[in-house]
N, C-alpha and C. Protein backbone atom coordinates (compact mmCIF):
# COMPACT_ATOMS: atom_id res chain seq x y z
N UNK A 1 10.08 16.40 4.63
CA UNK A 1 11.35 16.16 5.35
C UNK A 1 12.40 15.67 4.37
N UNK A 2 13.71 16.40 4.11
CA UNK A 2 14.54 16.24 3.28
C UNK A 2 14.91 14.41 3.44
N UNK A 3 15.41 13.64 2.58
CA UNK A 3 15.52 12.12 2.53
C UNK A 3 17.24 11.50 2.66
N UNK A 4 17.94 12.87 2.77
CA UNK A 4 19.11 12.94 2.95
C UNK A 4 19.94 12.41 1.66
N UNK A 5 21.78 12.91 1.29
CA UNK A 5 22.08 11.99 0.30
C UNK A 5 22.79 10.67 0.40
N UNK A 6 21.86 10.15 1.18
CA UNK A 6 22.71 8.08 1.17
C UNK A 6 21.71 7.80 -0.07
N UNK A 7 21.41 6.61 -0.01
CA UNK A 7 20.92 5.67 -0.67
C UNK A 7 19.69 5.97 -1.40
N UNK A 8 18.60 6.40 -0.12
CA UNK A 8 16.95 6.86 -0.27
C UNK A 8 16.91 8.19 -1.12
N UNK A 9 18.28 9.38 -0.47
CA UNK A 9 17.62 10.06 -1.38
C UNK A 9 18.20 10.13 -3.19
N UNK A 10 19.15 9.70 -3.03
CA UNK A 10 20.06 9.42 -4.53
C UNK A 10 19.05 8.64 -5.00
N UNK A 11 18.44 7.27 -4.55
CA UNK A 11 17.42 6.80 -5.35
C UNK A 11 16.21 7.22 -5.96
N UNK A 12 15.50 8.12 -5.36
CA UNK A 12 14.61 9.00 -5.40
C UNK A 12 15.25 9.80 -6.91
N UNK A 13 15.78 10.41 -6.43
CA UNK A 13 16.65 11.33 -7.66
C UNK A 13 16.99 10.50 -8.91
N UNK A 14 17.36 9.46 -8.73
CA UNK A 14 17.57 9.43 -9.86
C UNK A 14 15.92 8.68 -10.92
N UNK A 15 15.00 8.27 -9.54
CA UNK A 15 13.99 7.73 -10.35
C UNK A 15 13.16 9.13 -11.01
N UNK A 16 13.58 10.44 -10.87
CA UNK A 16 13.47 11.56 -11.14
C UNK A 16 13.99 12.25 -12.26
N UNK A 17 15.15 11.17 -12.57
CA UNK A 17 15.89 11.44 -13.87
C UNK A 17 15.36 10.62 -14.88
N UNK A 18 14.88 9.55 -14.53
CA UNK A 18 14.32 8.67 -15.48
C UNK A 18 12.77 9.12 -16.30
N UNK A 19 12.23 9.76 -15.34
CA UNK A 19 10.97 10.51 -15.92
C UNK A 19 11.64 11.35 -16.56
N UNK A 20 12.50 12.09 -16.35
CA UNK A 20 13.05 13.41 -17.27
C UNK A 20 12.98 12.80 -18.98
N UNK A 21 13.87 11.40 -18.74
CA UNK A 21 14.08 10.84 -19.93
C UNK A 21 12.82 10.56 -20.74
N UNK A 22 11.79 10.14 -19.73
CA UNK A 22 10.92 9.72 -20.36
C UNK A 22 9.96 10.90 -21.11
N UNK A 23 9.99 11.70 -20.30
CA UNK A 23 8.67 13.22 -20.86
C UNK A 23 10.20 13.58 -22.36
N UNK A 24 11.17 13.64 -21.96
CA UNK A 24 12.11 14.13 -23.33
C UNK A 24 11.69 13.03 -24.60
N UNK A 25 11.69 11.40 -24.28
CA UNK A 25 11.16 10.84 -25.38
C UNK A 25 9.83 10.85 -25.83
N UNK A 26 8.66 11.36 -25.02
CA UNK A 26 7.74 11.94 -25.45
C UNK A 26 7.32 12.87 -26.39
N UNK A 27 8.17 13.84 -25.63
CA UNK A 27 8.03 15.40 -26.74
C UNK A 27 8.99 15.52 -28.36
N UNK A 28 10.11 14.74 -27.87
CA UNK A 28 10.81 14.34 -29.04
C UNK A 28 10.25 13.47 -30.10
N UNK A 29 9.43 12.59 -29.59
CA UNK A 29 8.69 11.67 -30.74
C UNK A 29 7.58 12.61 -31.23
N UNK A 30 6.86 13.50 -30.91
CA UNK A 30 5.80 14.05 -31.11
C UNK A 30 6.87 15.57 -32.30
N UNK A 31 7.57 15.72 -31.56
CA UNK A 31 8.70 16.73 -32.63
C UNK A 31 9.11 15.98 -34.23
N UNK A 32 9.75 14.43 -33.86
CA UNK A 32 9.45 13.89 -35.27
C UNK A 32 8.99 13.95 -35.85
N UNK A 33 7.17 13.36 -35.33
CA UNK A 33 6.57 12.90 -36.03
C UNK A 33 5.53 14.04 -36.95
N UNK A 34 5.84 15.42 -36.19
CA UNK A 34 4.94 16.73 -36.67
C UNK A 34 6.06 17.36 -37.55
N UNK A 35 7.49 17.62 -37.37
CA UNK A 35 8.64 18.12 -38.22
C UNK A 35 9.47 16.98 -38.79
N UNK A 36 9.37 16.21 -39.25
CA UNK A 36 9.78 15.64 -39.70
C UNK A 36 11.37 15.47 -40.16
N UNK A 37 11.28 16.48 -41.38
CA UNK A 37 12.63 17.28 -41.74
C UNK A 37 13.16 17.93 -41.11
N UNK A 38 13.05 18.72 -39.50
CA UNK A 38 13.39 19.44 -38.78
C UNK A 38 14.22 18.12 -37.41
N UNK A 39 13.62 17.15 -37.32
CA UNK A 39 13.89 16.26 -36.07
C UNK A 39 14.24 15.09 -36.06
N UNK A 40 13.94 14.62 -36.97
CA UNK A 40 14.38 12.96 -38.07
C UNK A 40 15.59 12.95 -37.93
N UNK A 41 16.64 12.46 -36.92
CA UNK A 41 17.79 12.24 -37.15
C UNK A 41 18.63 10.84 -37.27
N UNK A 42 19.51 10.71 -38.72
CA UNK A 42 20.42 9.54 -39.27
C UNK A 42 21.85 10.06 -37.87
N UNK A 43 22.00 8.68 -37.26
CA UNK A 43 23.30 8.96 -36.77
C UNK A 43 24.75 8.89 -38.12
N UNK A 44 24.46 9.13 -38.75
CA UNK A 44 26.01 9.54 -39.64
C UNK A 44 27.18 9.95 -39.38
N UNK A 45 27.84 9.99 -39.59
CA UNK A 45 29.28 10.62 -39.80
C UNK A 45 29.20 12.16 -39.69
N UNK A 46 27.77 12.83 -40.25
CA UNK A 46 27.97 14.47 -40.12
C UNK A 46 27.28 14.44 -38.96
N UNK A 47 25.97 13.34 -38.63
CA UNK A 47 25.95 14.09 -37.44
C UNK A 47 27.01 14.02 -35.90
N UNK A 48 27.27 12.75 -36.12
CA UNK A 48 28.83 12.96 -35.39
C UNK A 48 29.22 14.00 -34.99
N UNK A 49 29.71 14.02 -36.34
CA UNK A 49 30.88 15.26 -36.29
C UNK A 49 30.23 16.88 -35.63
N UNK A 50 28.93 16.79 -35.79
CA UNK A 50 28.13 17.90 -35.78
C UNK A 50 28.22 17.89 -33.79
N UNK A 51 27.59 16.90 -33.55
CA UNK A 51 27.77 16.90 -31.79
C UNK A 51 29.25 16.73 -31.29
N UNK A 52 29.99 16.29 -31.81
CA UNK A 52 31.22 16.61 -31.21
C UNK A 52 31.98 17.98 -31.56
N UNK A 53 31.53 18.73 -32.55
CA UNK A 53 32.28 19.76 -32.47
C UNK A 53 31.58 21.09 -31.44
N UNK A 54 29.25 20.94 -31.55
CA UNK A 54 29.02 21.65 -30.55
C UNK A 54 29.40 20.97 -29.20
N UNK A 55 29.54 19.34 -28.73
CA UNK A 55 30.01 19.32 -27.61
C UNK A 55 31.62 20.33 -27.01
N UNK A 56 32.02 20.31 -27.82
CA UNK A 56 33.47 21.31 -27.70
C UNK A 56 33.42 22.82 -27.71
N UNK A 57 32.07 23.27 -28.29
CA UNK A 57 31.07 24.20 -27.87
C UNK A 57 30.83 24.48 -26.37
N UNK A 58 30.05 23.79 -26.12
CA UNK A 58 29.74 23.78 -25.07
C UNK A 58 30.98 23.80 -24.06
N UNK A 59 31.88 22.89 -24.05
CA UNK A 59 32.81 22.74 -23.06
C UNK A 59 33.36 23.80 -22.95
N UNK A 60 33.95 25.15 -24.48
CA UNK A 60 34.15 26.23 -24.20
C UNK A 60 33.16 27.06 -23.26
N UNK A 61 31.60 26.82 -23.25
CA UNK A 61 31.23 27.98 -22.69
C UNK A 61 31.05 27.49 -21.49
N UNK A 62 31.20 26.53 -21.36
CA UNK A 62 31.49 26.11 -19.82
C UNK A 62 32.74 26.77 -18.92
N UNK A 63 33.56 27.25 -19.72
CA UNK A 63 34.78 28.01 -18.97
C UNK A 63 34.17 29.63 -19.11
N UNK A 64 33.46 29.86 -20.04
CA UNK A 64 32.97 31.20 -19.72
C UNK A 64 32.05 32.04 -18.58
N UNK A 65 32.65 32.20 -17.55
CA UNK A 65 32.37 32.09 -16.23
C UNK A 65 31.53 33.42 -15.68
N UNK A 66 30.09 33.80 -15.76
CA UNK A 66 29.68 35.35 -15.61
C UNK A 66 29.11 35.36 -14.14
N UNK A 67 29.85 36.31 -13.16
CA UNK A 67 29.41 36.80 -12.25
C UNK A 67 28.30 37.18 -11.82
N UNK A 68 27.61 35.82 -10.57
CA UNK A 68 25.56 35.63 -10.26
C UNK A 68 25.92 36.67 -8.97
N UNK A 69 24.42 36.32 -9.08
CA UNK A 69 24.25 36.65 -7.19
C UNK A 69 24.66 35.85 -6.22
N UNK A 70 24.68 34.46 -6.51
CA UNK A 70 25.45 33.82 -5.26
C UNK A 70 26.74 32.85 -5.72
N UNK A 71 26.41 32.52 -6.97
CA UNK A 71 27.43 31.62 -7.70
C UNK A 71 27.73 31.98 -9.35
N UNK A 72 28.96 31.52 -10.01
CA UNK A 72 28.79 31.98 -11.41
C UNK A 72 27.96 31.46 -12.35
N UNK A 73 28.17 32.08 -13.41
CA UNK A 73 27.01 31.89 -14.46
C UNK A 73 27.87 31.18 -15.12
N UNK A 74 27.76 29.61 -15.80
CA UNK A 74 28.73 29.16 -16.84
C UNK A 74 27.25 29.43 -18.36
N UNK A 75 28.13 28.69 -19.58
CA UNK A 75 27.40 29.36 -20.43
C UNK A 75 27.26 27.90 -21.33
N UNK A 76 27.47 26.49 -20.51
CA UNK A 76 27.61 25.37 -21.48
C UNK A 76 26.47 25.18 -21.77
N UNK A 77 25.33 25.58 -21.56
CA UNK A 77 23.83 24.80 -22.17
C UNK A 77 23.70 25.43 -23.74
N UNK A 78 23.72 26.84 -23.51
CA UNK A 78 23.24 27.25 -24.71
C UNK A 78 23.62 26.64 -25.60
N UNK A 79 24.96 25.41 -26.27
CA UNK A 79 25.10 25.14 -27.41
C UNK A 79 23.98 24.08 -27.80
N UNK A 80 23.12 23.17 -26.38
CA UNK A 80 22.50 22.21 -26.45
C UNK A 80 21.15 22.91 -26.81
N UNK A 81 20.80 24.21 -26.82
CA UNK A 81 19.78 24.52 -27.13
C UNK A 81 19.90 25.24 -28.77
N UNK A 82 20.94 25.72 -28.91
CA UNK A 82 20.96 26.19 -30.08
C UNK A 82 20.80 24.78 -30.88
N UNK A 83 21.81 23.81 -30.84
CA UNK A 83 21.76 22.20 -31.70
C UNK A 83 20.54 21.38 -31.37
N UNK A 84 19.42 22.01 -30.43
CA UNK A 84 18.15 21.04 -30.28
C UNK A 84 17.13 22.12 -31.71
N UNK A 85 17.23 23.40 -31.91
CA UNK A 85 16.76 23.77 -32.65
C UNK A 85 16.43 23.88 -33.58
N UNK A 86 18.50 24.00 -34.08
CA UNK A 86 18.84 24.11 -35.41
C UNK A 86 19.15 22.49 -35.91
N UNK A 87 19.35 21.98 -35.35
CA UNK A 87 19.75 20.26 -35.61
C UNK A 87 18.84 19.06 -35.20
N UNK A 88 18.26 19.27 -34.99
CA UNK A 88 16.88 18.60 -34.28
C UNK A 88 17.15 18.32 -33.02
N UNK A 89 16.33 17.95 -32.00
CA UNK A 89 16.41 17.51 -30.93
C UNK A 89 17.10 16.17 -30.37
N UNK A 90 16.95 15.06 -31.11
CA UNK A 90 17.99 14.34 -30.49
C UNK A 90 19.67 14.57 -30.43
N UNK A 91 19.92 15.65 -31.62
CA UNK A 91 21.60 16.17 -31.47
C UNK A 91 21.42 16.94 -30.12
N UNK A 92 20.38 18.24 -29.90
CA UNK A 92 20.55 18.73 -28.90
C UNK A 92 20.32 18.41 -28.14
N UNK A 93 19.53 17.32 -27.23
CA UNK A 93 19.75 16.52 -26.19
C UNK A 93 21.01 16.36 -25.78
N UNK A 94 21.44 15.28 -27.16
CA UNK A 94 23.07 15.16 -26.92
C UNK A 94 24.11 15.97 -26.31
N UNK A 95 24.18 16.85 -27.38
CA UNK A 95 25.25 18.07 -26.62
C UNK A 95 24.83 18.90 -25.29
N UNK A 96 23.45 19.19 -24.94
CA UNK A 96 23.43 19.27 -23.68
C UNK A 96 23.85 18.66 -22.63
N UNK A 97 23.70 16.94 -22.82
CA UNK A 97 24.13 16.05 -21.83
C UNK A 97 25.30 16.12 -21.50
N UNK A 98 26.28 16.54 -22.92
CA UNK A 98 27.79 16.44 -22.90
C UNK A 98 28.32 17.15 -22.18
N UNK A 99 27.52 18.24 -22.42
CA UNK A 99 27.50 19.85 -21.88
C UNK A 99 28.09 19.69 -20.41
N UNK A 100 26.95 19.20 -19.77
CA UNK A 100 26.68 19.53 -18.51
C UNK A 100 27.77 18.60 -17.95
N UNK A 101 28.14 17.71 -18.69
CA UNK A 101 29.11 16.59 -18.04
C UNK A 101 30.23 17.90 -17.83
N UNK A 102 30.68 18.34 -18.95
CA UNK A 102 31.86 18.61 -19.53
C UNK A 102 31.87 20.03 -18.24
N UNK A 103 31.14 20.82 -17.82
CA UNK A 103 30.78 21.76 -17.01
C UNK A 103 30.99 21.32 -15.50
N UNK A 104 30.77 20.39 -15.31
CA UNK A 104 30.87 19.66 -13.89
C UNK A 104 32.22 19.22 -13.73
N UNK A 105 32.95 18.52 -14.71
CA UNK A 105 33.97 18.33 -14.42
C UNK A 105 35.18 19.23 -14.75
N UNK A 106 34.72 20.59 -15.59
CA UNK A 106 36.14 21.76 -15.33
C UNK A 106 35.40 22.13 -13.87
N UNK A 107 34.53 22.07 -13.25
CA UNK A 107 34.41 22.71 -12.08
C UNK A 107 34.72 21.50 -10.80
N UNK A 108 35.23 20.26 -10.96
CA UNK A 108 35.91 19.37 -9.92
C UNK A 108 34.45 18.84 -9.27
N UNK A 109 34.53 17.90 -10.08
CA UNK A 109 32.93 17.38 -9.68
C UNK A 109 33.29 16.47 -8.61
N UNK A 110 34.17 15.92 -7.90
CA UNK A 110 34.59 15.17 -7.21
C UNK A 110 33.57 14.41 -6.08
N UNK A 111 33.25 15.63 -5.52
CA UNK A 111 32.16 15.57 -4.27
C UNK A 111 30.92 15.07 -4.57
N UNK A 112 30.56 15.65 -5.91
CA UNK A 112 29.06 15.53 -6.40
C UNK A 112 28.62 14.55 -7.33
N UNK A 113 29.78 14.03 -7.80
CA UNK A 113 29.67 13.24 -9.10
C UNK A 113 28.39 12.86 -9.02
N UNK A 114 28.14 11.55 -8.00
CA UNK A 114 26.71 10.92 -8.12
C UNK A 114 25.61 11.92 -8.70
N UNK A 115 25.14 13.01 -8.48
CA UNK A 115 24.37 14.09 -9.23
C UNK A 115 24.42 14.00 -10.86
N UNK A 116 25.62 14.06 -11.07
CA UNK A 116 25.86 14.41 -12.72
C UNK A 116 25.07 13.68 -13.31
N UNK A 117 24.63 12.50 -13.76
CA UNK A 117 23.87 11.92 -14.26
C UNK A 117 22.26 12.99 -14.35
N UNK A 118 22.48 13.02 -13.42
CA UNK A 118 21.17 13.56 -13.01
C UNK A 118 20.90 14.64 -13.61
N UNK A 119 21.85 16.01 -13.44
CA UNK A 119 22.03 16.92 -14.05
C UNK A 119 21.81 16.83 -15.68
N UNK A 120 22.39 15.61 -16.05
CA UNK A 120 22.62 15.09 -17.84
C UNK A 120 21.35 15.02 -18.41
N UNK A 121 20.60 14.18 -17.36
CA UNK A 121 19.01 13.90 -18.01
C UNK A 121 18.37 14.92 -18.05
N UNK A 122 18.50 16.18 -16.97
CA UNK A 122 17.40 17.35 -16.83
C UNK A 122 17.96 18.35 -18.29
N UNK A 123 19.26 18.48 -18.31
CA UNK A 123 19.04 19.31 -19.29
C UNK A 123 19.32 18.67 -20.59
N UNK A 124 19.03 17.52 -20.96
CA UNK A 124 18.46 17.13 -22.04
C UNK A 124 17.26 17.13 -22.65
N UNK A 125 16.58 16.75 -21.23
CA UNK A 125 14.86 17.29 -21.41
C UNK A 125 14.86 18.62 -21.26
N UNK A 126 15.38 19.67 -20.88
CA UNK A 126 15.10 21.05 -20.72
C UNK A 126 15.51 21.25 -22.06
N UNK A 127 16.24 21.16 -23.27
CA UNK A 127 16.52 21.72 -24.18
C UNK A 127 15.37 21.38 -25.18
N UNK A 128 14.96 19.82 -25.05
CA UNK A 128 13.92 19.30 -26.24
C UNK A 128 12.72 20.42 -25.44
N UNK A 129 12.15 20.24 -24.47
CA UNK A 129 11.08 21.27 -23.99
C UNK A 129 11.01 22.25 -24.76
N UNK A 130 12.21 22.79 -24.46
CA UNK A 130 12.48 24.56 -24.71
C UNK A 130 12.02 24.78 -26.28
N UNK A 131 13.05 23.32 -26.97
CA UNK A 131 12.33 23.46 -28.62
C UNK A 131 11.22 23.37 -28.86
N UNK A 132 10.72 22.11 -27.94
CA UNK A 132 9.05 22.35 -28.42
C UNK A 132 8.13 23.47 -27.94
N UNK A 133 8.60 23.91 -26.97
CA UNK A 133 7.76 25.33 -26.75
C UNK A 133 7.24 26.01 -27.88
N UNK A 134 8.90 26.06 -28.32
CA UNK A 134 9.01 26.92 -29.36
C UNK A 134 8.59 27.38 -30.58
N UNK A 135 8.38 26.09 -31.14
CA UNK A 135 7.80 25.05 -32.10
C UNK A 135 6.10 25.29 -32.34
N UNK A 136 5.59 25.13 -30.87
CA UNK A 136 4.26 25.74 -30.31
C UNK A 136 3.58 26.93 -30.65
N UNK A 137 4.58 27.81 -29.90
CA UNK A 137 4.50 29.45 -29.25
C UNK A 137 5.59 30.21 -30.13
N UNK A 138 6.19 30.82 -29.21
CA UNK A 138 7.35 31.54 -30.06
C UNK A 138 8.67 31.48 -28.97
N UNK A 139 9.39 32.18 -29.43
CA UNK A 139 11.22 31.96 -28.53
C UNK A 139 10.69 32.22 -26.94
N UNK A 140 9.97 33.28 -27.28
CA UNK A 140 9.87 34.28 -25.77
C UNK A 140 9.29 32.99 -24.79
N UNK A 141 8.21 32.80 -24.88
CA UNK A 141 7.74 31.57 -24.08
C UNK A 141 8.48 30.40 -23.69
N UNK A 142 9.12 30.06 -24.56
CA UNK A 142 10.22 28.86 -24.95
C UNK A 142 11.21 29.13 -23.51
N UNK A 143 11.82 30.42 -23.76
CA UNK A 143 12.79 31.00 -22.58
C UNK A 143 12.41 31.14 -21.46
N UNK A 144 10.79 31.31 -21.20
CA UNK A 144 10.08 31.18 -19.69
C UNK A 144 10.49 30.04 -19.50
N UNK A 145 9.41 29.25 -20.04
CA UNK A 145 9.26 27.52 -19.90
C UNK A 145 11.23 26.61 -19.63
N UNK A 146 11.96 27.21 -20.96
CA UNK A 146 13.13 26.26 -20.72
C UNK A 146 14.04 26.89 -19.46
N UNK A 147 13.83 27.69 -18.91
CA UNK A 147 13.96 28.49 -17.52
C UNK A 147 13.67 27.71 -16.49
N UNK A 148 12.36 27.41 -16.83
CA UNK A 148 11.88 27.21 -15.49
C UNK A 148 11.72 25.85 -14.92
N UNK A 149 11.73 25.18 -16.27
CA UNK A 149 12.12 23.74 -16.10
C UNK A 149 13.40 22.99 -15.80
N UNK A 150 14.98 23.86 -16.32
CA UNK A 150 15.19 24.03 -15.85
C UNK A 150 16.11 23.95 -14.24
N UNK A 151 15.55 24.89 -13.92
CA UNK A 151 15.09 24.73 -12.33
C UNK A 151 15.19 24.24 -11.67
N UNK A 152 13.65 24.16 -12.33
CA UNK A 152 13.29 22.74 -11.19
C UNK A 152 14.14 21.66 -11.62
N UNK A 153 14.08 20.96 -12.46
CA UNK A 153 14.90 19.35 -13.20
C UNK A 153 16.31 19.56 -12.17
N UNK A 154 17.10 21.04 -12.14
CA UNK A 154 18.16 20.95 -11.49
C UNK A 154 18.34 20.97 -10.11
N UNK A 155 17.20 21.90 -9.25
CA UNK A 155 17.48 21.92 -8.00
C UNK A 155 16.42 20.78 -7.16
N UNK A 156 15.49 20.40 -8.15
CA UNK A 156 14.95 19.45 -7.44
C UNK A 156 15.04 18.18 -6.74
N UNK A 157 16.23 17.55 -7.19
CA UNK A 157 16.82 16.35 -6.15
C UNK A 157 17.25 17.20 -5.16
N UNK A 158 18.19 18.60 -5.36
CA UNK A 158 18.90 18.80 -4.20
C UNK A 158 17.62 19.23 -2.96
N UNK A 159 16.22 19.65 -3.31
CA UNK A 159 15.23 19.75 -1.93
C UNK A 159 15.25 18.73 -1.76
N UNK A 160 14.82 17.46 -2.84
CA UNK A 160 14.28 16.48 -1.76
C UNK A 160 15.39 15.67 -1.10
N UNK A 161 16.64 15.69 -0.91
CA UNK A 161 18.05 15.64 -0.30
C UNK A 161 17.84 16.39 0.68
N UNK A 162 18.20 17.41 0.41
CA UNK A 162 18.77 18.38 2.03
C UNK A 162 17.97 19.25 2.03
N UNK A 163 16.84 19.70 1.38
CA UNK A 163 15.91 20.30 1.92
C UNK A 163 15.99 21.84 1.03
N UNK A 164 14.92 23.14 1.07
CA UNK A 164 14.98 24.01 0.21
C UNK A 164 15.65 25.00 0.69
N UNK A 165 16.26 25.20 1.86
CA UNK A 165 16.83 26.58 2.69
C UNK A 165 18.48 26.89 1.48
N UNK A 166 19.48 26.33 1.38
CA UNK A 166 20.55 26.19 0.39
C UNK A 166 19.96 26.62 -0.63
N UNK A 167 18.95 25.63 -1.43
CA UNK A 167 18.31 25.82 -2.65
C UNK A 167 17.68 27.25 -3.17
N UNK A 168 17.48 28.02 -2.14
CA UNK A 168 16.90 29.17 -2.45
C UNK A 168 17.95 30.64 -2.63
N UNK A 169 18.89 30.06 -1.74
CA UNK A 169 19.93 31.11 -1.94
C UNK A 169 20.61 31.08 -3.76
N UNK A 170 20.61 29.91 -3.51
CA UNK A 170 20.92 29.27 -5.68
C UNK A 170 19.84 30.18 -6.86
N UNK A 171 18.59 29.93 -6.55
CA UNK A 171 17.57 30.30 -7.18
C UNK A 171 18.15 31.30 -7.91
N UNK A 172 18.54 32.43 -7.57
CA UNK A 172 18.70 33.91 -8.74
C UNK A 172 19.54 33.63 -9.71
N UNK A 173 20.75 33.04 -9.24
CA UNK A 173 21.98 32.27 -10.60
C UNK A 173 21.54 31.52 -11.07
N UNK A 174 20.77 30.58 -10.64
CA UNK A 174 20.29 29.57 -11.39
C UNK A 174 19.54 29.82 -12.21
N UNK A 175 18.05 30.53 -11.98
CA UNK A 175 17.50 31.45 -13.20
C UNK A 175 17.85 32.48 -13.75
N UNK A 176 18.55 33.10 -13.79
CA UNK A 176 19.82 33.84 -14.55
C UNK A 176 20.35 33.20 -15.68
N UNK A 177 21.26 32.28 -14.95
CA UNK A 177 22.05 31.40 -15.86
C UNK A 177 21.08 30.79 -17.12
N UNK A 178 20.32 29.80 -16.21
CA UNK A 178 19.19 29.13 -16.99
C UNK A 178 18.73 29.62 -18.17
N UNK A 179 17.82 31.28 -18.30
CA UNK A 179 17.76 32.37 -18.59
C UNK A 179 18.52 32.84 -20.18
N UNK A 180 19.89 33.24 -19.66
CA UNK A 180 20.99 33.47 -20.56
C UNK A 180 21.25 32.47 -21.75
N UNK A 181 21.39 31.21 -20.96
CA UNK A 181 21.74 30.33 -21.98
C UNK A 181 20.53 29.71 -23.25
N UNK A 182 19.09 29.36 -22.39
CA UNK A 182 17.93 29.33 -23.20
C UNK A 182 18.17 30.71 -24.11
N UNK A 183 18.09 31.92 -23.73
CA UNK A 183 17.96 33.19 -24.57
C UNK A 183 19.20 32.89 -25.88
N UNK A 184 20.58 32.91 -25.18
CA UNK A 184 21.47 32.69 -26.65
C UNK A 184 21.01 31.67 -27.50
N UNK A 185 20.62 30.17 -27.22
CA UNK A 185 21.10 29.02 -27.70
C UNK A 185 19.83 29.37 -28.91
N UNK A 186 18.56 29.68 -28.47
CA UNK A 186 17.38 29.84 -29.36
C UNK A 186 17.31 31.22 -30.27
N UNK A 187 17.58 32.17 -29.62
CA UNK A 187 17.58 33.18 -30.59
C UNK A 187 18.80 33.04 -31.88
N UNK A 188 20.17 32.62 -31.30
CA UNK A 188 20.98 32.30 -32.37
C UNK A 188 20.64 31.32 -33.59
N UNK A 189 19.92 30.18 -33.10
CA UNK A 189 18.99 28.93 -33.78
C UNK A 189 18.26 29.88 -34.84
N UNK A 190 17.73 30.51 -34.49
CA UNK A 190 16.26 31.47 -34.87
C UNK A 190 17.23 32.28 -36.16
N UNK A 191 17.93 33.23 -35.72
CA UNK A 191 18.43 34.10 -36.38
C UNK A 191 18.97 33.44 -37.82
N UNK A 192 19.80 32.25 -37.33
CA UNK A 192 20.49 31.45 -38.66
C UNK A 192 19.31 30.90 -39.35
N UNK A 193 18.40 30.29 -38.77
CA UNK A 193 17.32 29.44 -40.01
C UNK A 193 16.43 30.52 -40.48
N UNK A 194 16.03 32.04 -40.23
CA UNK A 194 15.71 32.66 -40.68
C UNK A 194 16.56 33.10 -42.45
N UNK A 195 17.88 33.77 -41.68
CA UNK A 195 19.19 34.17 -43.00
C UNK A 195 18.94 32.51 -43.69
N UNK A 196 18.98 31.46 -43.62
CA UNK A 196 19.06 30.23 -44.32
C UNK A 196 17.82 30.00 -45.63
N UNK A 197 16.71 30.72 -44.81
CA UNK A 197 15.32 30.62 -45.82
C UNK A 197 15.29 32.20 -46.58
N UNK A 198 15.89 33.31 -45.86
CA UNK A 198 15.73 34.31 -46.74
C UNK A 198 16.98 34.45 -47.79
N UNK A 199 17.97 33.61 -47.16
CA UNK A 199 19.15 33.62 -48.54
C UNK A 199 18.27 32.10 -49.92
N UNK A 200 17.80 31.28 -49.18
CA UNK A 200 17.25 30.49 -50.18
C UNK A 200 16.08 31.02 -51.07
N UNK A 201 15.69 32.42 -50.64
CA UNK A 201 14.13 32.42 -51.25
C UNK A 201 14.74 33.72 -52.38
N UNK A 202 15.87 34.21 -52.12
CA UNK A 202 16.72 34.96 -53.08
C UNK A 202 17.14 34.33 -53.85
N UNK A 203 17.52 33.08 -53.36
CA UNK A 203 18.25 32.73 -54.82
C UNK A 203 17.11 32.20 -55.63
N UNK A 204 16.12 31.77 -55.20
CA UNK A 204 14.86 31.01 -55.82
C UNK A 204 13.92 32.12 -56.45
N UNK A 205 14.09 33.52 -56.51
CA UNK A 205 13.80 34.55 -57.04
C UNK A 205 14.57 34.93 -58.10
N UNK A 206 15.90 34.42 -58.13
CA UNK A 206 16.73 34.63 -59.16
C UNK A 206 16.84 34.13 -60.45
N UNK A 207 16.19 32.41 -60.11
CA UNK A 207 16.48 31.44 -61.14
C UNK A 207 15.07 31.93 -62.13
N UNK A 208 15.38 31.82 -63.08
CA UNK A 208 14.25 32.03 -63.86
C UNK A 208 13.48 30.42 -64.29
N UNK A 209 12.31 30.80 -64.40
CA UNK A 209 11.14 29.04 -64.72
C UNK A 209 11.76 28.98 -66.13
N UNK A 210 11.68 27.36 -66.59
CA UNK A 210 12.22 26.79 -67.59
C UNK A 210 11.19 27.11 -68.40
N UNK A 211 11.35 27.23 -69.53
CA UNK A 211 9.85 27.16 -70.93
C UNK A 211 9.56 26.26 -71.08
């Protein structure tokens, strides 16, 4: 029986966001502590600069608006998945969170605000997931899994609120969207650290050994 949105079910939800946080500091510490050089992140000045310029990323593809089956497709996650990849996971957490803020409010979050939070935590953990899938397995899996998680992380306060009848009409945009953006954010990740090690292993073919 849906818990409605006063008090019971917003509380619920958000003790729903807090696990999000928690399985993301899980998989993220376990991403450290196995990649080290890949996930180890100094808050510095570059990385700063690095999440605020994909947060502005993101906020662009948040206006990039693609026609679903029941609602549009925006395109702000993928920068949080490309920067959980290529930048380690605590940047892409970051810019996902920003993401989704920044997405909610060109779309007049007015009504929903209380959600956003909520929204912030799921796809922060949906992006570290998606990396560690990845990390695991390969992209393809990564894009099931950060799909489908997701999902659920997003539509799941709204069942236990008002119930799954709404929620299902969402389902096809939502995995669509979901979908699209996991697919860009990781394959682009992929594509650059590939060109990054095959332009480095050229030039390291070039240098000749000292006598």
């Amino acid at each position: 029986m849906p818990l409605g949105q006063g008090a019971l079910g917003l509380g619920v939800s958000y003790v729903l966001a807090g696990c999000y946080l928690l399985l993301m500091r899980l998989l993220g510490g376990i991403l450290s502590s196995q990649y080290p050089e890949e996930h180890r992140i100094e808050w510095d000045t570059r990385t700063i600069s690095r999440v605020t310029i994909l947060a502005a990323v993101a906020g662009a593809g948040a206006m990039i608006k693609i026609p679903g089956p029941a609602t549009t497709i925006a395109l702000d996650a993928a920068a949080g998945y490309f920067a959980a990849a290529y930048f380690g996971w605590p940047v892409g957490a970051t810019v996902a969170a920003i993401g989704t803020f920044l997405a909610n409010a060109l779309g007049g979050f007015a009504s929903w605000f209380p959600m956003v939070p909520i929204y912030m935590c799921a796809m922060a953990f949906t992006v570290t997931i998606g990396v560690f899938v990845a990390k695991k397995t390969n992209i393809v899996f990564a894009i099931i899994v950060g799909t489908i998680v997701n999902t659920v992380t997003c539509l799941g306060p709204w069942v236990i609120m008002i119930g799954p009848a709404l929620m299902i009409a969402l389902l096809p945009s939502q995995i669509i969207g979901s979908a699209v953006n996991a697919a860009v954010g990781l394959t682009v990740a992929k594509a650059l650290s590939s060109a990054q090690k095959h332009g480095k292993r050229e030039i390291d073919e070039h240098i000749e050994p000292e006598a």
